[in-house]
N, C-alpha and C. Protein backbone atom coordinates (compact mmCIF):
# COMPACT_ATOMS: atom_id res chain seq x y z
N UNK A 1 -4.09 -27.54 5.27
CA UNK A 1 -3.64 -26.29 5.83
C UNK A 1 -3.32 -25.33 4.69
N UNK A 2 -3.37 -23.82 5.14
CA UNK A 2 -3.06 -22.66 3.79
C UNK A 2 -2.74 -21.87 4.44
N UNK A 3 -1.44 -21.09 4.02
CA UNK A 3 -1.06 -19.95 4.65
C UNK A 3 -0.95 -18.95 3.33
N UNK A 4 -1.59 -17.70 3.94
CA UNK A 4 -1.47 -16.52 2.90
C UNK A 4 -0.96 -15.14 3.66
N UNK A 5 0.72 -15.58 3.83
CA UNK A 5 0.97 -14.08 4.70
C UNK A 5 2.18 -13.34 3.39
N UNK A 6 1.99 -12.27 3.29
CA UNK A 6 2.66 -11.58 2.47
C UNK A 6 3.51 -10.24 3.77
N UNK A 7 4.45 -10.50 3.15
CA UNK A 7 5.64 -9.21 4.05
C UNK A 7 6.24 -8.46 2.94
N UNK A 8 6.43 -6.98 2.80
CA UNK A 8 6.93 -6.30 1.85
C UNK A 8 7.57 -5.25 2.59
N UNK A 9 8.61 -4.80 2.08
CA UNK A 9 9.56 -3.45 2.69
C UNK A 9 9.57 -2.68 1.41
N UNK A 10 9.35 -1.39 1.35
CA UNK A 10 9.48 -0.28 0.13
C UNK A 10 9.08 0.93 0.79
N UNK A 11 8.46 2.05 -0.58
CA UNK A 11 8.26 3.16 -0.48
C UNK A 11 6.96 3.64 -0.50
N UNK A 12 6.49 4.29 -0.14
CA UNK A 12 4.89 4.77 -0.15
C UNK A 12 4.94 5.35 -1.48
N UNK A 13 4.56 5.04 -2.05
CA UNK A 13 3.67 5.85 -3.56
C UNK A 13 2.98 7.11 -3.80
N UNK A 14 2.02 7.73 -2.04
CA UNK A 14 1.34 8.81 -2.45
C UNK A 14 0.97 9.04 -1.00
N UNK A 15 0.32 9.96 -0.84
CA UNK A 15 -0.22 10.17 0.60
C UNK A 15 -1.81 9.32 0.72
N UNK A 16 -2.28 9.01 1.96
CA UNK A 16 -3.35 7.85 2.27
C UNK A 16 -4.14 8.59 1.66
N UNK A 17 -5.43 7.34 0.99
CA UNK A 17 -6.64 7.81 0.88
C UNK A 17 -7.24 7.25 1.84
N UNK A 18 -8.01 8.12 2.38
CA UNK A 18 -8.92 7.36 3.55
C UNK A 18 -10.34 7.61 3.16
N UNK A 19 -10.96 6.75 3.83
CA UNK A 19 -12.39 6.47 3.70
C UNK A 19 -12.84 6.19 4.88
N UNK A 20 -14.08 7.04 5.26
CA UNK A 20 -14.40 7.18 6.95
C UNK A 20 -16.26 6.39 6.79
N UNK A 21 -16.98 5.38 7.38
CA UNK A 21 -17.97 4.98 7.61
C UNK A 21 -18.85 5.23 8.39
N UNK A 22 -19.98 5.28 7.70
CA UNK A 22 -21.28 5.58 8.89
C UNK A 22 -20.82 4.53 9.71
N UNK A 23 -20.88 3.12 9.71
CA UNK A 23 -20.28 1.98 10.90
C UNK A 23 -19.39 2.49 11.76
N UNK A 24 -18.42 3.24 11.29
CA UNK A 24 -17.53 4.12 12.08
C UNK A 24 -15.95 3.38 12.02
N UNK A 25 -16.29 2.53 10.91
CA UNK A 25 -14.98 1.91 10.03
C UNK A 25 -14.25 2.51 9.36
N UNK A 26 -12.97 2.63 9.36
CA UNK A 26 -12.17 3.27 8.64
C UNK A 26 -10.89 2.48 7.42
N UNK A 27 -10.52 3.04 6.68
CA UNK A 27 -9.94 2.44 5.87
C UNK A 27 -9.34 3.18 5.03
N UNK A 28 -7.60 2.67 4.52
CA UNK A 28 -6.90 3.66 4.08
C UNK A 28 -6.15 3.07 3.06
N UNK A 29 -6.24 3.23 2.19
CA UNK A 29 -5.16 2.74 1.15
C UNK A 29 -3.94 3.69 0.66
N UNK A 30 -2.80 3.00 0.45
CA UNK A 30 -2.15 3.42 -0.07
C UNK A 30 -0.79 2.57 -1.23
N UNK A 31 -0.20 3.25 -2.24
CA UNK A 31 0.37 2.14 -2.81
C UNK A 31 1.88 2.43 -2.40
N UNK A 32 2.82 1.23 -2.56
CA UNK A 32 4.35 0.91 -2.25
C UNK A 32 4.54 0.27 -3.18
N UNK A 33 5.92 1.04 -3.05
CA UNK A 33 6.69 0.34 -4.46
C UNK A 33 7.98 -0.03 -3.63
N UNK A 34 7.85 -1.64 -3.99
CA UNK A 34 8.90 -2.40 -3.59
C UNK A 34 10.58 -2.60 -4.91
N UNK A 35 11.40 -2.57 -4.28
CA UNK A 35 12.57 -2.41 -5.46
C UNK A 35 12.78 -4.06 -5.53
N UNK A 36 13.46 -4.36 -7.24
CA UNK A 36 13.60 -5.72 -7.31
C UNK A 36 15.30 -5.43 -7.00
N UNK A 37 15.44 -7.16 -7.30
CA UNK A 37 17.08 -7.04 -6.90
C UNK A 37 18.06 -6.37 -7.56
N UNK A 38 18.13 -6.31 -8.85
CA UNK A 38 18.99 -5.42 -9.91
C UNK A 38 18.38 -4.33 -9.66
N UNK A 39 19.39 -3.26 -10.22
CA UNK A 39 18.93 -2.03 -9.42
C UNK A 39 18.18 -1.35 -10.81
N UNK A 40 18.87 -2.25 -12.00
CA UNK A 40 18.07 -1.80 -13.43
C UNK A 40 16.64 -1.69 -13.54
N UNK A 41 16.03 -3.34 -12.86
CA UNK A 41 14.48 -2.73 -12.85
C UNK A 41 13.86 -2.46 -12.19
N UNK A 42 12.91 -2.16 -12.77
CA UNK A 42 11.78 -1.16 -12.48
C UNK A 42 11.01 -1.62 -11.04
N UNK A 43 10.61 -1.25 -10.28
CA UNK A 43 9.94 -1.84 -9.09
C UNK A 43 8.80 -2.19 -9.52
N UNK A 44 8.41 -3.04 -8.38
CA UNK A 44 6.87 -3.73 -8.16
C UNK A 44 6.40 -2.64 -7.35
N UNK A 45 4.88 -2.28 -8.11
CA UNK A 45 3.90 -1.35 -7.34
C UNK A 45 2.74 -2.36 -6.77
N UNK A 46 2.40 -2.37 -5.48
CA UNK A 46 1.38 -2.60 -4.93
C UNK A 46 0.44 -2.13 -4.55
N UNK A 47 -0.78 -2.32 -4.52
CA UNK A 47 -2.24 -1.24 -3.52
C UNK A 47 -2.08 -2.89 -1.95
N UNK A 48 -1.98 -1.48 -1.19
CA UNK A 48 -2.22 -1.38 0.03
C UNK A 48 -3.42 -1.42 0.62
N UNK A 49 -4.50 -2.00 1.79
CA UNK A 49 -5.29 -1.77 2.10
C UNK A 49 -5.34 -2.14 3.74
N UNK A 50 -5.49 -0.98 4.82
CA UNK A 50 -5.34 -1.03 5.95
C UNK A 50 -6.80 -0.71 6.61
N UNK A 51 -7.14 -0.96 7.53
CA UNK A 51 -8.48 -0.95 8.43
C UNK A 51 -8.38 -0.32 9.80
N UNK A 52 -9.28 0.56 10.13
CA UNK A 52 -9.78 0.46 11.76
C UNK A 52 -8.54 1.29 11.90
N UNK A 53 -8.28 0.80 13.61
CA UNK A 53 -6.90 1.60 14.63
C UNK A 53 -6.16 1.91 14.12
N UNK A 54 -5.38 0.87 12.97
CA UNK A 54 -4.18 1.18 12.00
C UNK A 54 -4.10 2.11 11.00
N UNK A 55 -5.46 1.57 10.39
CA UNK A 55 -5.62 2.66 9.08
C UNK A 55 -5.82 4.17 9.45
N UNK A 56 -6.01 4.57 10.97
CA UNK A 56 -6.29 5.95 11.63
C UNK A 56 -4.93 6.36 11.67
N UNK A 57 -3.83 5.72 12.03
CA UNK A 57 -2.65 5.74 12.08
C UNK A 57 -1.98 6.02 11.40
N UNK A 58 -2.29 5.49 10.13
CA UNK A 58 -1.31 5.17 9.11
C UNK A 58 -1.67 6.77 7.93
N UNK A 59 -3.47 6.86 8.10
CA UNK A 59 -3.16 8.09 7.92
C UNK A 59 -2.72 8.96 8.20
N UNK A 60 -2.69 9.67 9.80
CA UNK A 60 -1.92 10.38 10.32
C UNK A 60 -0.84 10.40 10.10
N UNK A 61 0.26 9.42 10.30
CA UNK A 61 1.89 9.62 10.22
C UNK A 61 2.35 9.04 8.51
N UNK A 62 1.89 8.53 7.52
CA UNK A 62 2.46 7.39 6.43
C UNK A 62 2.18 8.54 5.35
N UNK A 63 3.39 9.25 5.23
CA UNK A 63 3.42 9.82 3.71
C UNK A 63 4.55 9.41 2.30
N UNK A 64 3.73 10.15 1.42
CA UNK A 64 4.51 9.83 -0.10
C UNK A 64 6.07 9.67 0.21
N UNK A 65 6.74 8.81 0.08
CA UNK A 65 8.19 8.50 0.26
C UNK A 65 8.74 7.86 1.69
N UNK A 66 7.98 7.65 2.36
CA UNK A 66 8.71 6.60 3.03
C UNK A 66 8.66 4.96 3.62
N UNK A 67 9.75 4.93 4.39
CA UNK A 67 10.25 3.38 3.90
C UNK A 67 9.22 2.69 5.05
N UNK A 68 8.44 1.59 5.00
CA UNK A 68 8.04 1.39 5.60
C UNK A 68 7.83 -0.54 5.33
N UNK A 69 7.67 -1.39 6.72
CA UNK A 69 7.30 -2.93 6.21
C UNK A 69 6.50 -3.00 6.55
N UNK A 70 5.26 -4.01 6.00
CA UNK A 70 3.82 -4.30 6.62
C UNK A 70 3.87 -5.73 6.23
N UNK A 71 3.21 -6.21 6.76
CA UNK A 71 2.52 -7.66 6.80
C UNK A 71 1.15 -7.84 6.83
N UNK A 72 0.77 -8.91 6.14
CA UNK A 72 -0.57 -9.11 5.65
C UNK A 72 -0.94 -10.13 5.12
N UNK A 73 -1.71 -9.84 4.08
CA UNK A 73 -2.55 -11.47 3.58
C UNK A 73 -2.84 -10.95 1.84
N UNK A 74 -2.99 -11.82 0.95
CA UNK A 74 -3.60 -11.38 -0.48
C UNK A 74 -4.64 -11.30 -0.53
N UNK A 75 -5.48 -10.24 -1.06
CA UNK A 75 -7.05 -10.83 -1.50
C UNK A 75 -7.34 -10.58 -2.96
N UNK A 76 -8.21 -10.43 -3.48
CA UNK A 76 -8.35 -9.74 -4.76
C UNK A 76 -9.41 -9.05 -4.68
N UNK A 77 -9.67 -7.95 -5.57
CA UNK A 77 -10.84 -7.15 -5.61
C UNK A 77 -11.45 -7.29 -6.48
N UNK A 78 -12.70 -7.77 -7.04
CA UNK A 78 -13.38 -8.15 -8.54
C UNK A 78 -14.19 -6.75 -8.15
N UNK A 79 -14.45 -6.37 -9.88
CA UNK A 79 -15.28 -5.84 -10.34
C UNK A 79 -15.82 -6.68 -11.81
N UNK A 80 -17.33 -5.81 -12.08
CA UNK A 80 -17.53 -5.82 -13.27
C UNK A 80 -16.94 -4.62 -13.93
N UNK A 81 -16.65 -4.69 -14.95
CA UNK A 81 -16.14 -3.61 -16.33
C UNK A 81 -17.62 -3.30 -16.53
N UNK A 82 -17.72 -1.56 -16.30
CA UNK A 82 -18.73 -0.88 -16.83
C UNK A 82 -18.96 -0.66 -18.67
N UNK A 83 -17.88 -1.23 -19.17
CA UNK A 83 -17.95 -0.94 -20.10
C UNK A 83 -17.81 -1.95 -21.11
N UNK A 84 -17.16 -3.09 -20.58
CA UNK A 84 -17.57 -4.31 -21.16
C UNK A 84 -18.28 -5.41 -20.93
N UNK A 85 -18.75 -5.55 -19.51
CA UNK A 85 -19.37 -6.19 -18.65
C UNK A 85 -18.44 -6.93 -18.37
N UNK A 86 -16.84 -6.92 -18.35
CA UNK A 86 -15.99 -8.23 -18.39
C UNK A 86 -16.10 -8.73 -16.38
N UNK A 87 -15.72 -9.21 -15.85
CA UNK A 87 -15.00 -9.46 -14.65
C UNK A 87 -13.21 -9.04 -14.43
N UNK A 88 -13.29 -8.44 -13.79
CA UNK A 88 -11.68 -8.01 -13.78
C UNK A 88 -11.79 -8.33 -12.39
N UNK A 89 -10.66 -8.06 -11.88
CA UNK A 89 -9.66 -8.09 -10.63
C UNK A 89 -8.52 -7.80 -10.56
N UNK A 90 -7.98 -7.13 -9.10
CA UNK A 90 -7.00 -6.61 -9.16
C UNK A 90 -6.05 -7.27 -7.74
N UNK A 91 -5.17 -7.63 -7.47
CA UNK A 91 -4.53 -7.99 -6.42
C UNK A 91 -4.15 -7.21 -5.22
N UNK A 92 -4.33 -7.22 -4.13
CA UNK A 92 -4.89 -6.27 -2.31
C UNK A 92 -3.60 -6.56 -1.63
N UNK A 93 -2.52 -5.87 -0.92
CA UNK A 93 -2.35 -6.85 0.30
C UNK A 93 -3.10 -6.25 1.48
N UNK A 94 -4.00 -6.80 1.87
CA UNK A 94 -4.87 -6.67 3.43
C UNK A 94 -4.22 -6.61 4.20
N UNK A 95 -3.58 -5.53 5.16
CA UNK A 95 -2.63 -4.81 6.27
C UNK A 95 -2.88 -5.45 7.28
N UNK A 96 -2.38 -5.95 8.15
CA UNK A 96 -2.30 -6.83 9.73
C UNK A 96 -1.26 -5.37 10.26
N UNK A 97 -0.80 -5.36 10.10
CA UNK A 97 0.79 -4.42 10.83
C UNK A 97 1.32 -3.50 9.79
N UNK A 98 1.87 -2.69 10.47
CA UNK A 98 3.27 -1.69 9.23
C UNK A 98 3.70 -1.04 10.61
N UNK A 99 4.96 -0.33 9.53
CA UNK A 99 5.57 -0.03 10.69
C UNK A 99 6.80 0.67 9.73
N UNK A 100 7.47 2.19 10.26
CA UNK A 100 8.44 2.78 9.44
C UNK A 100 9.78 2.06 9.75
N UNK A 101 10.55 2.04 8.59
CA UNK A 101 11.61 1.95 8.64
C UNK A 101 12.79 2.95 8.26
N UNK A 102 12.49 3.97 8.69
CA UNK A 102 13.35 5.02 8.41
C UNK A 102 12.93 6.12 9.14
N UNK A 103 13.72 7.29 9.30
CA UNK A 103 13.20 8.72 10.13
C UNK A 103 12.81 9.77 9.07
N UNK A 104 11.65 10.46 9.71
CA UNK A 104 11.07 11.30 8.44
C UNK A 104 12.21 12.40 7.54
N UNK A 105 13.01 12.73 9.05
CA UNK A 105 14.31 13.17 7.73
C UNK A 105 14.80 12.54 6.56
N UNK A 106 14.92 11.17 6.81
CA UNK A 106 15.58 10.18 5.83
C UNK A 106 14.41 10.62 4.86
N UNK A 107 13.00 10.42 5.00
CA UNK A 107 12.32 10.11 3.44
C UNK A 107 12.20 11.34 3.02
N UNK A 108 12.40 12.55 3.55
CA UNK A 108 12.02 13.72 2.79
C UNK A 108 13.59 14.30 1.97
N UNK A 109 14.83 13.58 1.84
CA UNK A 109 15.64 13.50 1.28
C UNK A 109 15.84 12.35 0.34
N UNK A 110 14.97 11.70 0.36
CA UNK A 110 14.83 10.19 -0.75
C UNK A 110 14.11 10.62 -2.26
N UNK A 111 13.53 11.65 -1.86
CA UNK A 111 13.24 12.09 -3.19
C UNK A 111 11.26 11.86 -3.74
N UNK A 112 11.10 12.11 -5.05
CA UNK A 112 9.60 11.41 -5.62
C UNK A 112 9.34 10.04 -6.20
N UNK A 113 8.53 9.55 -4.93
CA UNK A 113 8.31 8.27 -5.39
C UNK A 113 7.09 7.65 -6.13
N UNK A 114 6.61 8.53 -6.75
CA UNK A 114 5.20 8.34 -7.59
C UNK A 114 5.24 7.39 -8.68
N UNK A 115 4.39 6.37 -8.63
CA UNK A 115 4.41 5.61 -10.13
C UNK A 115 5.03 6.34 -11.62
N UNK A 116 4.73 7.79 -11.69
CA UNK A 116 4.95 8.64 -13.07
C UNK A 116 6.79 8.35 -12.68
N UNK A 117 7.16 8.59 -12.11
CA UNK A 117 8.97 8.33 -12.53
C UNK A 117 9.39 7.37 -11.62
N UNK A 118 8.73 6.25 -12.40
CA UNK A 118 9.62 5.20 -12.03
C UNK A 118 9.13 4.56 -14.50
């Protein structure tokens, strides 16, 4: 047996990028930054990746600064390096659910949550 469910509560990072398909698939990423326990460091930034009904959703209402939990799964994303031919990868959480945890008043008084100031 293997279980790969990941749950995270934080901040949105930026407003969605979405990506719309001839298939008529949709898909939206966005990154969250989760706070560690000391309030000294620095948070964990994640990329986000949501699909379909949700990801239509999530563009519509999910902007830069607010609090939101999702649940999901890990994947990784390989590329080749155009420039070294290396193999890289980067770590996904694949969106099942989200959902706000706060009222849009609350996040538009929380301030800028962009990777640059943290």
């Amino acid at each position: 047996m293997s279980i790969n469910i990941v749950t995270l509560v934080g901040r949105v990072g930026g407003d969605p990028d979405m990506k719309f398909f001839d298939s008529g698939k949709i898909v939206c990423k966005l990154t969250l930054a989760v706070n560690r326990r000391s309030r000294n460091d620095k948070p964990d930034w994640f990329t986000l990746e949501i699909w379909n009904k949700q990801a239509e959703a999530a563009g519509n209402y999910v902007r830069k600064g607010r609090l939101i939990a999702v649940k999901g799964s890990l994947k990784f994303d390989t590329w080749n390096d155009r420039q070294s031919g290396q193999l890289r990868s980067t770590p996904v959480i694949l969106v099942d659910q989200w959902e706000f945890l706060d009222s849009k008043r609350d996040s538009e008084a929380n301030g800028d949550y962009s990777p640059e100031n943290f």
